[in-house]
C-alpha atoms as a PDB file:
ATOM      1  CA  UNK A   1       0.000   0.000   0.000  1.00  0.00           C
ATOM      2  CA  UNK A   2       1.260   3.483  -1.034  1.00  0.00           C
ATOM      3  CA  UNK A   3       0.763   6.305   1.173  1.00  0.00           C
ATOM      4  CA  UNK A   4      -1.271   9.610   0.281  1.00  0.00           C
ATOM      5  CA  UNK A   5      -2.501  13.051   1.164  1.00  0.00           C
ATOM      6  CA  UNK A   6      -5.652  14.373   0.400  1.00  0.00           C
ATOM      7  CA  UNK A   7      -5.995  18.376   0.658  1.00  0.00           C
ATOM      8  CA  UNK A   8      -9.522  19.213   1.007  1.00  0.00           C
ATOM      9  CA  UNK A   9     -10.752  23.107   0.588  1.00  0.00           C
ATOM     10  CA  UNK A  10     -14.432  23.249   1.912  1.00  0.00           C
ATOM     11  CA  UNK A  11     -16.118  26.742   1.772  1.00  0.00           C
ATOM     12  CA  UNK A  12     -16.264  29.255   4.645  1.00  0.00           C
ATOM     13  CA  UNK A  13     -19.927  29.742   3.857  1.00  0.00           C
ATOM     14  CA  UNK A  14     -21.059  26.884   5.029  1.00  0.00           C
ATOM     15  CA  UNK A  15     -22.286  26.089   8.788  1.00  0.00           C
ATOM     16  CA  UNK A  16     -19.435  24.565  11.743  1.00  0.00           C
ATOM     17  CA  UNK A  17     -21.766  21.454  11.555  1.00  0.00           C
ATOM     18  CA  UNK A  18     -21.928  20.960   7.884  1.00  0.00           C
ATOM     19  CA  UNK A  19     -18.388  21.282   7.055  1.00  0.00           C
ATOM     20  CA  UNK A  20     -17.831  18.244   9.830  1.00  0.00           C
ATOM     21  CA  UNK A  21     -20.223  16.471   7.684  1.00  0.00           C
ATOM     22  CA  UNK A  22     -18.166  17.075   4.616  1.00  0.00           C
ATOM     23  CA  UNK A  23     -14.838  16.264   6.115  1.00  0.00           C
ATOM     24  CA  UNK A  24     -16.713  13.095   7.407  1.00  0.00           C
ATOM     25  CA  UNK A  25     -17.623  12.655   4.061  1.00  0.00           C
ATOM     26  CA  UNK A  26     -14.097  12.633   2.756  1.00  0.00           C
ATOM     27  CA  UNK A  27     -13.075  10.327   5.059  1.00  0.00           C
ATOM     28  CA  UNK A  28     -15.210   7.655   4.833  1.00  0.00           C
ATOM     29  CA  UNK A  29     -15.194   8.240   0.926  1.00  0.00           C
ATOM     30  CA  UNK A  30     -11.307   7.221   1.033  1.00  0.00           C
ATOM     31  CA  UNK A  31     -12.578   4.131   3.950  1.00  0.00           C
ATOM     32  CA  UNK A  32     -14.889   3.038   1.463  1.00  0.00           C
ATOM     33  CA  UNK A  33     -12.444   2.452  -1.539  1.00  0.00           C
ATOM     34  CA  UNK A  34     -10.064   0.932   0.441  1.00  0.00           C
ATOM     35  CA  UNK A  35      -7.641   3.139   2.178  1.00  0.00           C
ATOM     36  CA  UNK A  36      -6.408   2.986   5.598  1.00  0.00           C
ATOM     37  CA  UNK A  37      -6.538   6.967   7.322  1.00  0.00           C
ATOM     38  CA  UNK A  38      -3.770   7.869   9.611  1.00  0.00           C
ATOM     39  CA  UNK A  39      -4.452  11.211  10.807  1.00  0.00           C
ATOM     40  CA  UNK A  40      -6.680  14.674   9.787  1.00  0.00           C
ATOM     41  CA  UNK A  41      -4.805  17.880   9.832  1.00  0.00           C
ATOM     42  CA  UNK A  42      -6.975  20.763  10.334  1.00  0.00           C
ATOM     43  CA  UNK A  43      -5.151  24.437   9.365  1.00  0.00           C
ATOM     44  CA  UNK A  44      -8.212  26.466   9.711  1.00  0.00           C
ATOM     45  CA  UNK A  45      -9.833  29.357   7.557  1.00  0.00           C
ATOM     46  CA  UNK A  46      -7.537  30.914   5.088  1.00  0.00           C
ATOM     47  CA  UNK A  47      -7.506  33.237   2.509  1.00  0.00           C
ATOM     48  CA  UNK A  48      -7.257  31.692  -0.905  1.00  0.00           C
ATOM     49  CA  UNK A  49      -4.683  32.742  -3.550  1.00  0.00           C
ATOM     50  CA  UNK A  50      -7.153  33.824  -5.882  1.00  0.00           C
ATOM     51  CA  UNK A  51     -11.397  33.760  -5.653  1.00  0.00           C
ATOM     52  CA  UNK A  52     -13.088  30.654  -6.511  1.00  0.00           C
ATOM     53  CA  UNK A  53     -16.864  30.693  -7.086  1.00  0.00           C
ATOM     54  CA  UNK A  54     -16.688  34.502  -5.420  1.00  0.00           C
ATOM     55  CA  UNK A  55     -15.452  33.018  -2.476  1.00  0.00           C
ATOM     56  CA  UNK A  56     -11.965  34.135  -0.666  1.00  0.00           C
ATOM     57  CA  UNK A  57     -11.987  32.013   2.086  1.00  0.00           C
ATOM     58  CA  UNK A  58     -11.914  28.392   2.635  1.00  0.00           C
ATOM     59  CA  UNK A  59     -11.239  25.494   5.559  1.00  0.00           C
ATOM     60  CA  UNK A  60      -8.082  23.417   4.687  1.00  0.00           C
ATOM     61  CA  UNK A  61      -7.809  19.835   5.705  1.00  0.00           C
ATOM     62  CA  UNK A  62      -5.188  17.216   5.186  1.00  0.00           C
ATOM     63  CA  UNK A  63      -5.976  13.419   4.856  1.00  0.00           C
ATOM     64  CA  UNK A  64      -3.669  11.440   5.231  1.00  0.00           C
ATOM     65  CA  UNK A  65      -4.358   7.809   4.154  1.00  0.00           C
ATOM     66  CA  UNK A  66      -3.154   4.401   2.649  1.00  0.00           C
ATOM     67  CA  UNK A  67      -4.460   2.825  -0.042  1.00  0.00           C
ATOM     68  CA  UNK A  68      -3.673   0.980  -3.459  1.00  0.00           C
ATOM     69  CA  UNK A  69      -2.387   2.794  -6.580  1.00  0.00           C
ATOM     70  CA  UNK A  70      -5.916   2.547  -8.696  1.00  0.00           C
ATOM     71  CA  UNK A  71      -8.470   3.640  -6.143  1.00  0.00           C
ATOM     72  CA  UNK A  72      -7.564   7.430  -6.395  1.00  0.00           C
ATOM     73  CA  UNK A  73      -9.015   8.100  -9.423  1.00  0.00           C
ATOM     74  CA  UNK A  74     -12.441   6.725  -8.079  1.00  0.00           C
ATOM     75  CA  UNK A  75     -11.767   8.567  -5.020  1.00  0.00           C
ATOM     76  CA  UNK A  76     -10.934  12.207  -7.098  1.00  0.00           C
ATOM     77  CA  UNK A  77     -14.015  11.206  -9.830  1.00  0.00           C
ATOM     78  CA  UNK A  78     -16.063  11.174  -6.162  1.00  0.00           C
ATOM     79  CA  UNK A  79     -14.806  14.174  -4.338  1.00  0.00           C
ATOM     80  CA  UNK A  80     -15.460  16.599  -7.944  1.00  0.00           C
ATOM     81  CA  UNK A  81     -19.252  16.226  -7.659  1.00  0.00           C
ATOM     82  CA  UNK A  82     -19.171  16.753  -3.297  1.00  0.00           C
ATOM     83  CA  UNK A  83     -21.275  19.859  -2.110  1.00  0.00           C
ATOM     84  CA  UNK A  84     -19.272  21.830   0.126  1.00  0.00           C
ATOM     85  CA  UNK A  85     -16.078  20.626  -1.550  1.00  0.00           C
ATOM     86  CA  UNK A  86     -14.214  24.210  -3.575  1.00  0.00           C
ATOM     87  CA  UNK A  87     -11.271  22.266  -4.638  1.00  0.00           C
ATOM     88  CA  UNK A  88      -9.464  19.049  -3.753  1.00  0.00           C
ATOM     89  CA  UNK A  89      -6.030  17.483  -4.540  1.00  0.00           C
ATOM     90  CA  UNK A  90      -4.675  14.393  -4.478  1.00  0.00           C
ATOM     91  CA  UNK A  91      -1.182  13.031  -3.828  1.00  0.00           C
ATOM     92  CA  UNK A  92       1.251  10.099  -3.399  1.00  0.00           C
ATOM     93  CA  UNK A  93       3.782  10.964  -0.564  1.00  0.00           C
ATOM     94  CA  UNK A  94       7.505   9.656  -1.629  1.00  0.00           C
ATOM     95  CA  UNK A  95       9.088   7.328   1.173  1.00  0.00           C
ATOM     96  CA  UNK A  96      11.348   9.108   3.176  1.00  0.00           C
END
């Protein structure tokens, strides 16, 4: 199993509740294809390089996870249709 990161930018404009729903979400989206989470990093509201859907703000989270090389796609195909979701990105970690 390879390990990843997922960064997840979910919009400010959404309720405390609702964006623990979508970060829930994410998770059990990469639990359900077969990775293995290790940890959640949480960094907070922050102002985005540029505005995305007139939005300047967002909530950044870091999922870190496990999982085989051909489940990502599924996982990214998922995550580009999730409410709440302003942009995602996926990535393979290199072994130290």
């Amino acid at each position: 199993m390879k390990k990843y990161e997922l960064a997840v930018v979910v919009s400010a404009m959404i309720e405390d509740d609702a964006r623990t729903a979508v970060v829930d979400k994410c998770k059990a989206l990469v639990e359900r294809f077969g990775g293995k989470i290790a940890d959640v990093e949480e960094w907070g509201k922050k102002k985005l390089a540029y505005e995305i859907q007139k939005m300047t703000e967002g909530y950044y989270y870091f999922i870190h996870f496990e999982a085989e090389g051909d489940q990502n796609s599924e996982i990214e195909s998922r995550m580009r249709i999730m409410d709440g979701v302003i942009r995602y990105l996926c990535v393979r970690q290199d072994e130290a």
